[in-house]
PDB file of N, CA and C in Angstrom:
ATOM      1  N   UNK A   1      75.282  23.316 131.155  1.00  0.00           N
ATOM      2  CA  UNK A   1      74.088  24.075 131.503  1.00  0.00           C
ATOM      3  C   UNK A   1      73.900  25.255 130.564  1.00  0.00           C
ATOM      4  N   UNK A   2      75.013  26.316 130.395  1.00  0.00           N
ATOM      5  CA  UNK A   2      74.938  26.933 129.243  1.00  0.00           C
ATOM      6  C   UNK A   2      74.348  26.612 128.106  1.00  0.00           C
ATOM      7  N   UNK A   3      74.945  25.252 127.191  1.00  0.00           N
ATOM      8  CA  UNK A   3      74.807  24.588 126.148  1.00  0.00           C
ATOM      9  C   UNK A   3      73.140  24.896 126.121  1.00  0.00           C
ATOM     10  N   UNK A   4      72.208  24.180 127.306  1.00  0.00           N
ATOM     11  CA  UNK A   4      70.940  24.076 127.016  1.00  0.00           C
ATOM     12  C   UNK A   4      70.086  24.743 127.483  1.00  0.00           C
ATOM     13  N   UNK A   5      70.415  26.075 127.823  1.00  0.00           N
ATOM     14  CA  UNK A   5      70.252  27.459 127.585  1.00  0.00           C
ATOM     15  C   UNK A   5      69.832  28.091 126.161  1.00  0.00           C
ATOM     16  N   UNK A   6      71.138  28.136 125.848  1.00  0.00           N
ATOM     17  CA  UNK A   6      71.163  28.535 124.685  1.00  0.00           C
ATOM     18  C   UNK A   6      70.327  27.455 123.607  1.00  0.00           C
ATOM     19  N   UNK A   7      70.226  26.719 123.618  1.00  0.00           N
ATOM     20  CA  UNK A   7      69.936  25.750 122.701  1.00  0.00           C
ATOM     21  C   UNK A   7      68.216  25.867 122.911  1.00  0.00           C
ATOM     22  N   UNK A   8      67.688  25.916 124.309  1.00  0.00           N
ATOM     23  CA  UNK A   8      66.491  26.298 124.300  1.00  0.00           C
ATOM     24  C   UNK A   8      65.951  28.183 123.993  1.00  0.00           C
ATOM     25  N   UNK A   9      66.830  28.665 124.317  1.00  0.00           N
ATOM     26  CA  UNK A   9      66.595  30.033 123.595  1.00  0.00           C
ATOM     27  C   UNK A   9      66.425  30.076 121.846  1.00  0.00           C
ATOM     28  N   UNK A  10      67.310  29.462 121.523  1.00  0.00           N
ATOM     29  CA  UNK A  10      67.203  29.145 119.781  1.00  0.00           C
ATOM     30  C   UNK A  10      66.310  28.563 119.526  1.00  0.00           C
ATOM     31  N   UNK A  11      65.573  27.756 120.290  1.00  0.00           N
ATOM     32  CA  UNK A  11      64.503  26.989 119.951  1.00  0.00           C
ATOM     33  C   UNK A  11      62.919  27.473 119.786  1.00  0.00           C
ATOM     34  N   UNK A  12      63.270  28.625 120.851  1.00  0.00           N
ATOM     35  CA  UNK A  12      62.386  29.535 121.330  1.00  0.00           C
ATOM     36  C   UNK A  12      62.117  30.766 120.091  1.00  0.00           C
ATOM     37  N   UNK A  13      63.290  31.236 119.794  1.00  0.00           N
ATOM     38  CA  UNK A  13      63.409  32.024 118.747  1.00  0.00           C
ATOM     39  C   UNK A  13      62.470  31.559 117.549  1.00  0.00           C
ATOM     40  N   UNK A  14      63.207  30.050 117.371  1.00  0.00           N
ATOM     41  CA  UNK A  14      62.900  29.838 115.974  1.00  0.00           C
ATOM     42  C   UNK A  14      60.871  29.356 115.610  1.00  0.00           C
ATOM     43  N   UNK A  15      60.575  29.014 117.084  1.00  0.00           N
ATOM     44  CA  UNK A  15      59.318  28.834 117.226  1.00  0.00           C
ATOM     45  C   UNK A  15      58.224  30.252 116.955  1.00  0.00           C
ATOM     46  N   UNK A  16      59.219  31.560 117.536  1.00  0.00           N
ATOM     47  CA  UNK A  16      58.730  32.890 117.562  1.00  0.00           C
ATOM     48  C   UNK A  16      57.900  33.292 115.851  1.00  0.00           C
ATOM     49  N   UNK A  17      59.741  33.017 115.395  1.00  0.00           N
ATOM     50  CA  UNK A  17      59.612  33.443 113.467  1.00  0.00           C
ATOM     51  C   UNK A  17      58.439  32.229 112.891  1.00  0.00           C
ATOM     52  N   UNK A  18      58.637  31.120 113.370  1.00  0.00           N
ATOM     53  CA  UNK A  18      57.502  30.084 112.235  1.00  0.00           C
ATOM     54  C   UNK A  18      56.316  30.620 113.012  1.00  0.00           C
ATOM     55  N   UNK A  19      55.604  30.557 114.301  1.00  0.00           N
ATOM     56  CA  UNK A  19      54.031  31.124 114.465  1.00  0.00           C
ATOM     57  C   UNK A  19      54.346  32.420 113.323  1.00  0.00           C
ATOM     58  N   UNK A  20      55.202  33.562 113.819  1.00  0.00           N
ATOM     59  CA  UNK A  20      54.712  34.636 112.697  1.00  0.00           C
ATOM     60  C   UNK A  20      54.315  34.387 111.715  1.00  0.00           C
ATOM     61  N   UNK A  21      55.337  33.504 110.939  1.00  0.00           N
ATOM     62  CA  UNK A  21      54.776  33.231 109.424  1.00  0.00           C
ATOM     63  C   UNK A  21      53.645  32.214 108.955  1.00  0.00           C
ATOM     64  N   UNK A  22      53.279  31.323 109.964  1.00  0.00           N
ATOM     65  CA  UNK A  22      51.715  31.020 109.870  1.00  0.00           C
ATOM     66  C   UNK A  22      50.924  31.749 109.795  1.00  0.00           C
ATOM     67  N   UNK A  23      50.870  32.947 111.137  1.00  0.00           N
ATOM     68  CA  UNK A  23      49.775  33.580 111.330  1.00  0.00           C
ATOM     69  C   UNK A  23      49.838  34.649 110.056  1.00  0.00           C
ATOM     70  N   UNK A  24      50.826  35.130 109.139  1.00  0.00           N
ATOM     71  CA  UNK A  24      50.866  35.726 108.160  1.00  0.00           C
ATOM     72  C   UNK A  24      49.958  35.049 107.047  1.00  0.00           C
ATOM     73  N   UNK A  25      50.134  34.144 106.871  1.00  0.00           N
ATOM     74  CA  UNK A  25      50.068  33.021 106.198  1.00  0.00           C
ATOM     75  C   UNK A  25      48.502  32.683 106.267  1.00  0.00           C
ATOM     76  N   UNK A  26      48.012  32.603 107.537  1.00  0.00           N
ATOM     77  CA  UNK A  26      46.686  32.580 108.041  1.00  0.00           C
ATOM     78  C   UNK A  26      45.915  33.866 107.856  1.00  0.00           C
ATOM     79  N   UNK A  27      46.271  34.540 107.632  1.00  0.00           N
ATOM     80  CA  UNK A  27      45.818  35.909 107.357  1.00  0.00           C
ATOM     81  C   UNK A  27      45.847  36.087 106.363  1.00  0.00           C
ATOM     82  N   UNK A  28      46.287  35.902 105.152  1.00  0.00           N
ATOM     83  CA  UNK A  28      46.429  36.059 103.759  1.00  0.00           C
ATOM     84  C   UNK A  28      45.605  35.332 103.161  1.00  0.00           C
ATOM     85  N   UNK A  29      45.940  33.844 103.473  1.00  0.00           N
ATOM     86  CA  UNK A  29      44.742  32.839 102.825  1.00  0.00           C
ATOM     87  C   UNK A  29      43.647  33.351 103.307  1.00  0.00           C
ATOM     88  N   UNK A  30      43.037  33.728 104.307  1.00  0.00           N
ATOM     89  CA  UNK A  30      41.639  33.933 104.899  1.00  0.00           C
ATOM     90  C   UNK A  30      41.213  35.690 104.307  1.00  0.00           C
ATOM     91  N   UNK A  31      42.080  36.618 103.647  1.00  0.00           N
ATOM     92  CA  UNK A  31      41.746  37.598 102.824  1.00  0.00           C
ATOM     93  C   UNK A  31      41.450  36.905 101.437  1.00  0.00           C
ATOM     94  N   UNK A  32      42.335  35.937 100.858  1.00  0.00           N
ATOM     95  CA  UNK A  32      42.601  35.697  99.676  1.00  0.00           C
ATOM     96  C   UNK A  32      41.061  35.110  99.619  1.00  0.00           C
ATOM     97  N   UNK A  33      40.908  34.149 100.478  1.00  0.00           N
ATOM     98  CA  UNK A  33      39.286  33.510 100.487  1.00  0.00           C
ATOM     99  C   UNK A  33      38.291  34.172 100.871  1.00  0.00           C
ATOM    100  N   UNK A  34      38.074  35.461 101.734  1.00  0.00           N
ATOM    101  CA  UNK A  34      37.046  36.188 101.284  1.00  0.00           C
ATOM    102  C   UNK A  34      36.725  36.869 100.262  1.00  0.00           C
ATOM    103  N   UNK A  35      37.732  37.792  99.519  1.00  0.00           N
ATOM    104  CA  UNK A  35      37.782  37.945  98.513  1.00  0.00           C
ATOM    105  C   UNK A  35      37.205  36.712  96.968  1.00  0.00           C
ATOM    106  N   UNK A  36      37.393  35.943  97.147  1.00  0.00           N
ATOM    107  CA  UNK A  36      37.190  34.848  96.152  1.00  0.00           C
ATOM    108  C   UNK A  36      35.841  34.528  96.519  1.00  0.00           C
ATOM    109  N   UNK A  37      35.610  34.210  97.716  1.00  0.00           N
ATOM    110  CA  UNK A  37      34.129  33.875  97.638  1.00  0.00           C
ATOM    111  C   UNK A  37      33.206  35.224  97.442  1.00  0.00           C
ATOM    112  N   UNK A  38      33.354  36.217  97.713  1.00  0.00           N
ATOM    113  CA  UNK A  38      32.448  37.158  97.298  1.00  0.00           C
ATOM    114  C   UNK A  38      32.638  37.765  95.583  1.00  0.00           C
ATOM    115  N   UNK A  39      33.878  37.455  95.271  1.00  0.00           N
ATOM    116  CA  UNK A  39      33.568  37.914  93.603  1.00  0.00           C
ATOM    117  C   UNK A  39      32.848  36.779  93.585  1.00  0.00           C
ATOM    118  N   UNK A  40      33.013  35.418  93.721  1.00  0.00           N
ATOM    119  CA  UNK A  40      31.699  34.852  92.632  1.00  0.00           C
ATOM    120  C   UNK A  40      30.854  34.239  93.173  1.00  0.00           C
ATOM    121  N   UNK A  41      30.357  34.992  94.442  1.00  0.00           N
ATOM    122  CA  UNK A  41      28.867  35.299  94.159  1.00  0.00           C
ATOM    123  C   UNK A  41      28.522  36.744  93.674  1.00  0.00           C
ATOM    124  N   UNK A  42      29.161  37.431  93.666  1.00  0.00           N
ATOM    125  CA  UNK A  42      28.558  38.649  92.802  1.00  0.00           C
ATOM    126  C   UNK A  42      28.362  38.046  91.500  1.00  0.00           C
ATOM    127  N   UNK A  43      29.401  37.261  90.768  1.00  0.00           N
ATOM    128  CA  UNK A  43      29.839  36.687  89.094  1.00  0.00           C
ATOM    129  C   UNK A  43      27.873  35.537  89.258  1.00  0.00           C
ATOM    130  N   UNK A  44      28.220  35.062  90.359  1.00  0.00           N
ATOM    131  CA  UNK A  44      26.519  34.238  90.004  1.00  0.00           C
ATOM    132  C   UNK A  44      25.395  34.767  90.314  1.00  0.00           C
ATOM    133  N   UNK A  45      25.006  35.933  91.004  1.00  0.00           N
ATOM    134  CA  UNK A  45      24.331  36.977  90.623  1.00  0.00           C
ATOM    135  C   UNK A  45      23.644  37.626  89.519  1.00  0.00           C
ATOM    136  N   UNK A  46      25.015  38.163  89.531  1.00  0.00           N
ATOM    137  CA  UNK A  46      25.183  39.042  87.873  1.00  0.00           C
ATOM    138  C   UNK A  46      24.204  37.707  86.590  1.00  0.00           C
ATOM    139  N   UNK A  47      25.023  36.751  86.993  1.00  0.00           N
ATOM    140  CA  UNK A  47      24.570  35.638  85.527  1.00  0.00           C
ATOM    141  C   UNK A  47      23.273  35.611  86.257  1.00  0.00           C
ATOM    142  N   UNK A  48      22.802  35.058  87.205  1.00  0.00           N
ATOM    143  CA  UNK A  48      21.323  34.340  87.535  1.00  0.00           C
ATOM    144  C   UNK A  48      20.816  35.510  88.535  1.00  0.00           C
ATOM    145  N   UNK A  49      20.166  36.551  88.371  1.00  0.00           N
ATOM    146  CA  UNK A  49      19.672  37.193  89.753  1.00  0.00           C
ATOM    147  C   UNK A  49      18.938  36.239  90.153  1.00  0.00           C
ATOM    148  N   UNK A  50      17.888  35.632  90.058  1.00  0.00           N
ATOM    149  CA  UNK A  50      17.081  35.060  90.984  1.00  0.00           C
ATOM    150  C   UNK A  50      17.886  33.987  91.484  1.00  0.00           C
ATOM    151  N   UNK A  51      18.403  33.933  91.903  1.00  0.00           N
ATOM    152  CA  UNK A  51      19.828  33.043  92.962  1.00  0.00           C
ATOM    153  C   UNK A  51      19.873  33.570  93.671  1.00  0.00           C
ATOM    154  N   UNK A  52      19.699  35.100  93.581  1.00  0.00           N
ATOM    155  CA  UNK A  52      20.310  35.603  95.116  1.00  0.00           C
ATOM    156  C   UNK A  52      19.938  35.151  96.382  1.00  0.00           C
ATOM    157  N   UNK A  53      19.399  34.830  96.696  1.00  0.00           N
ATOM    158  CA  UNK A  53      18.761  34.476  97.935  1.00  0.00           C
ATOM    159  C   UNK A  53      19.638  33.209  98.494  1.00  0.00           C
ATOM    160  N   UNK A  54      20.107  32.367  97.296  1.00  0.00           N
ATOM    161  CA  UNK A  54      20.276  30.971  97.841  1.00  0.00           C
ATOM    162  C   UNK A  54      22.220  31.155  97.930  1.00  0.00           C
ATOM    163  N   UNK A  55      22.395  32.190  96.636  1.00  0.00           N
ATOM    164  CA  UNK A  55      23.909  32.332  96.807  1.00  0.00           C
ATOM    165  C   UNK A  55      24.096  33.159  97.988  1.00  0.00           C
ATOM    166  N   UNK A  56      23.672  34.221  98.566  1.00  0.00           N
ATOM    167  CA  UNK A  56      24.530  34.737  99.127  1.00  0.00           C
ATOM    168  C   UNK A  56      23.908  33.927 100.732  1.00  0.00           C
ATOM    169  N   UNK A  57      23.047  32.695 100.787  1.00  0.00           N
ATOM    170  CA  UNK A  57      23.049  32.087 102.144  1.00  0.00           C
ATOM    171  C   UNK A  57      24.632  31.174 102.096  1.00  0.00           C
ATOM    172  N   UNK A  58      24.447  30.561 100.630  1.00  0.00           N
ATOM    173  CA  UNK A  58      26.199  29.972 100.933  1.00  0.00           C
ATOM    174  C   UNK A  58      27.242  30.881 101.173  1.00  0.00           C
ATOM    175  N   UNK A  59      26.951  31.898 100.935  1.00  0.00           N
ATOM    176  CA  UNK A  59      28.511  32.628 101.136  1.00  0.00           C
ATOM    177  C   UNK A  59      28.621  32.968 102.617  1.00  0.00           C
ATOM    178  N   UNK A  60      27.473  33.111 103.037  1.00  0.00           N
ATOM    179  CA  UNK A  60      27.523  33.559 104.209  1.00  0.00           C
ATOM    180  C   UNK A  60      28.176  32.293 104.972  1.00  0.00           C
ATOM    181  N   UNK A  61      27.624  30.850 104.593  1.00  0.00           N
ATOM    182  CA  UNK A  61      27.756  29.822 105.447  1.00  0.00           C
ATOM    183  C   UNK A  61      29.767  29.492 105.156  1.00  0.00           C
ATOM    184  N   UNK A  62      30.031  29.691 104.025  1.00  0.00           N
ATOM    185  CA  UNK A  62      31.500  29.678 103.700  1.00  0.00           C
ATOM    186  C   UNK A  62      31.937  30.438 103.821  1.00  0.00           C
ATOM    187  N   UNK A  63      31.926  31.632 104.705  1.00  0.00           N
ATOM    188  CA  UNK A  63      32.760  32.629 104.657  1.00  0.00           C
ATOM    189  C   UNK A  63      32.306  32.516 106.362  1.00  0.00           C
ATOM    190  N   UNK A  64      31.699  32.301 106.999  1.00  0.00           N
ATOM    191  CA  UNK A  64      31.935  31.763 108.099  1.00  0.00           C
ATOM    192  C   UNK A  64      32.882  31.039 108.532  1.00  0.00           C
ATOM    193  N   UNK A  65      32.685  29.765 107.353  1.00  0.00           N
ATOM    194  CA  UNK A  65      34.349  28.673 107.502  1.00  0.00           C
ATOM    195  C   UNK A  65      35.531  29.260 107.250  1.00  0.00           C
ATOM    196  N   UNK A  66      35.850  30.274 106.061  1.00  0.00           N
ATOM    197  CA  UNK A  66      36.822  30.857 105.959  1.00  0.00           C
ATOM    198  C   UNK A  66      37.046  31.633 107.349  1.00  0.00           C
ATOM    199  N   UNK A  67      36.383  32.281 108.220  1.00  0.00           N
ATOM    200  CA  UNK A  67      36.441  33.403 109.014  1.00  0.00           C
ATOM    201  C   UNK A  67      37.542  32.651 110.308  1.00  0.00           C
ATOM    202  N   UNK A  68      37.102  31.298 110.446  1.00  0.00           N
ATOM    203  CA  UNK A  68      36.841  30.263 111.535  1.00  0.00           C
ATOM    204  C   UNK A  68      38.662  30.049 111.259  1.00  0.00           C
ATOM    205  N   UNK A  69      39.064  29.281 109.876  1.00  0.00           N
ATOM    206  CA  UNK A  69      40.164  29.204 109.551  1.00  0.00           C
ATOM    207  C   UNK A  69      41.241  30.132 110.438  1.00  0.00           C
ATOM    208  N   UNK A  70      41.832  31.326 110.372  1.00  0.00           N
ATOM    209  CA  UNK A  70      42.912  31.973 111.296  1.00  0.00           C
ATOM    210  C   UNK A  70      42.761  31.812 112.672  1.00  0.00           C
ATOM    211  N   UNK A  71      41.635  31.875 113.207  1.00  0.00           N
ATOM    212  CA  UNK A  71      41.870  31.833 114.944  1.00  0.00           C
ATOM    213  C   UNK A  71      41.640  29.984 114.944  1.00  0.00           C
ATOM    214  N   UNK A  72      41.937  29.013 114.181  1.00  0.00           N
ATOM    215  CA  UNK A  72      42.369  27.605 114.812  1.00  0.00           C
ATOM    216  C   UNK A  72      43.512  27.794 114.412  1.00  0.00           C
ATOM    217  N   UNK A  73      44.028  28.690 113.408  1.00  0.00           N
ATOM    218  CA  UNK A  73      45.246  28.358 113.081  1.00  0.00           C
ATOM    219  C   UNK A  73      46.169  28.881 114.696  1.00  0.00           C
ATOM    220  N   UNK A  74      45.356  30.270 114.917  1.00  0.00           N
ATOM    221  CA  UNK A  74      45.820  31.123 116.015  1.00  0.00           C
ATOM    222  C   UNK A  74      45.757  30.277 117.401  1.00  0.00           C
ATOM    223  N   UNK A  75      44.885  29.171 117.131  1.00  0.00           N
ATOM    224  CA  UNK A  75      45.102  28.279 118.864  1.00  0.00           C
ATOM    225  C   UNK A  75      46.035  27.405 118.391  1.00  0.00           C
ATOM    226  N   UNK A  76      46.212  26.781 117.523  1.00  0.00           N
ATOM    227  CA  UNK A  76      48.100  26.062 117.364  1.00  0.00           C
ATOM    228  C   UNK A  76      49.304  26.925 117.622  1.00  0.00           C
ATOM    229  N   UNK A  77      49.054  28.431 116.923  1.00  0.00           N
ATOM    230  CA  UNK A  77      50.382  29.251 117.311  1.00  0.00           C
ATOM    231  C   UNK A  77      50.423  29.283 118.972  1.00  0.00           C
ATOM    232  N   UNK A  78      49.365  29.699 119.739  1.00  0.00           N
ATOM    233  CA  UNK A  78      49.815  30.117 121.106  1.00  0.00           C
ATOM    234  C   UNK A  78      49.943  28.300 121.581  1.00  0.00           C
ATOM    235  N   UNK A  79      50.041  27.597 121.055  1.00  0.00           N
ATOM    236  CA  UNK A  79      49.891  26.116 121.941  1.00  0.00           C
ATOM    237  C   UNK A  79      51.402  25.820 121.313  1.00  0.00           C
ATOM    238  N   UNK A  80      52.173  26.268 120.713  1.00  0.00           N
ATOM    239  CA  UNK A  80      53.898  26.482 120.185  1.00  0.00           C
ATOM    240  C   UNK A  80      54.308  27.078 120.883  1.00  0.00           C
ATOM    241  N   UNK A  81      53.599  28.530 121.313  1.00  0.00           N
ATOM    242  CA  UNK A  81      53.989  29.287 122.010  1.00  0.00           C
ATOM    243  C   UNK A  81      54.182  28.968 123.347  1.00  0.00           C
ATOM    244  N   UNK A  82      53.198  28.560 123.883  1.00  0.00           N
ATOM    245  CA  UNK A  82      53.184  28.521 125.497  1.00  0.00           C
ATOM    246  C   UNK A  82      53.395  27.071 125.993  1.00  0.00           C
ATOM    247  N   UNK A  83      53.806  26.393 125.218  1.00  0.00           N
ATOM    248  CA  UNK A  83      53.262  24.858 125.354  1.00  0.00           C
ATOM    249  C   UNK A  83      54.301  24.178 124.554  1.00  0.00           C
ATOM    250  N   UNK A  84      55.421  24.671 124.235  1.00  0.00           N
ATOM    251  CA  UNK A  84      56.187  24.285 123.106  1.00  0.00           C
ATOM    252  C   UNK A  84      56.673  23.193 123.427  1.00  0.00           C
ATOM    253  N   UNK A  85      56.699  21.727 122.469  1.00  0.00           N
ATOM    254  CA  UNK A  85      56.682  20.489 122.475  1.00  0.00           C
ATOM    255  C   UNK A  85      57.958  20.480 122.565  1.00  0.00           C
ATOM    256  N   UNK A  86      58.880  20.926 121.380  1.00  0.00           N
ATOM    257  CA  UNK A  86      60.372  21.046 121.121  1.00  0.00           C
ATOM    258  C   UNK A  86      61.212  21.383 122.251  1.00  0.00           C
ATOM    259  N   UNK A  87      60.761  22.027 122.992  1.00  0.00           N
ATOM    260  CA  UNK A  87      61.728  22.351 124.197  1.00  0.00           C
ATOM    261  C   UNK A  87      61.700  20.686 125.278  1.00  0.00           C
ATOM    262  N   UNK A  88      60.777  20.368 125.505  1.00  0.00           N
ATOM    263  CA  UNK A  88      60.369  19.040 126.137  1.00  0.00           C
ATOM    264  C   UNK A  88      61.053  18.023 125.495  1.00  0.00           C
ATOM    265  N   UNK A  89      61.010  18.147 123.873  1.00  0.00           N
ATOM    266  CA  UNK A  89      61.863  16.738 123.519  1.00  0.00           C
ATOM    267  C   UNK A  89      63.649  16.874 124.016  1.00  0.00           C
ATOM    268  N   UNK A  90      63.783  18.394 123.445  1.00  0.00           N
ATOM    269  CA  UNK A  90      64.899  18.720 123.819  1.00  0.00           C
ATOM    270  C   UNK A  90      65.989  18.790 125.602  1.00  0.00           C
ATOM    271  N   UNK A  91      64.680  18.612 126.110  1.00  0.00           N
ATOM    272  CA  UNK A  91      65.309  18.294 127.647  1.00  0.00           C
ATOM    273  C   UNK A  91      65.488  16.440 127.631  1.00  0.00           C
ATOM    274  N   UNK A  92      64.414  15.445 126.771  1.00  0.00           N
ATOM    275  CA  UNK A  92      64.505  14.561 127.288  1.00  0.00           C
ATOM    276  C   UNK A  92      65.217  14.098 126.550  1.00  0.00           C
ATOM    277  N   UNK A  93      65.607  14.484 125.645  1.00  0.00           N
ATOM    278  CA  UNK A  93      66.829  14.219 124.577  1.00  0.00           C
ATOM    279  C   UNK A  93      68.109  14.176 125.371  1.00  0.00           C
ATOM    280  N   UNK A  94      68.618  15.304 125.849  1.00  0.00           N
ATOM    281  CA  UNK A  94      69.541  15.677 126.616  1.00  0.00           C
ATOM    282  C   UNK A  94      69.737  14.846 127.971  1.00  0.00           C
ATOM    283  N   UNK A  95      68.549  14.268 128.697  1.00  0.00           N
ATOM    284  CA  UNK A  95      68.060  13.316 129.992  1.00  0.00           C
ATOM    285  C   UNK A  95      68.263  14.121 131.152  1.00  0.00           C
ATOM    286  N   UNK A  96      68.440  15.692 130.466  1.00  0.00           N
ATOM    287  CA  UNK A  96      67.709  16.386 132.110  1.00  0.00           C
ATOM    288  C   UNK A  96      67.014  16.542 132.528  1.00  0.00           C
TER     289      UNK A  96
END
């Protein structure tokens, strides 16, 4: 009983550190991609002003998708979190 205690506490742990480093991860890419999409539409601007109108409707529409990106990433972390699969295999593994 101990054994799978502990074994689900470690499991628990290690589920803790990987969401963090997604959601790090999810947060970085989704800076890294706003950033990128707004230098170049400024860069296609700058070259074509009369674009503006049509570039900055795409950016808006892709930087929506970028925006969207961290909170699906953020409904997989809490569905690890609260819902964690690994602990379940790990009981039926065990056949308690």
């Amino acid at each position: 009983m101990e054994v799978t205690a502990t074994m689900i506490a470690d499991i628990y742990a290690a589920t803790a550190i990987g969401v963090g480093v997604i959601l790090a991860a999810a947060g970085l890419g989704s800076a890294i991609g706003w950033g990128l999409i707004c230098s170049k539409t400024l860069e296609g601007i700058a070259r074509q002003p009369e674009m503006r109108p049509a570039l900055m409707t795409n950016m808006f529409i892709f930087a929506g998708l970028m925006e969207s990106f961290p909170f699906i990433i953020l409904a997989f972390a809490m569905w690890f979190l609260f819902a964690n699969p690994f602990v379940g295999a790990l009981t039926a593994a065990l056949g308690a």
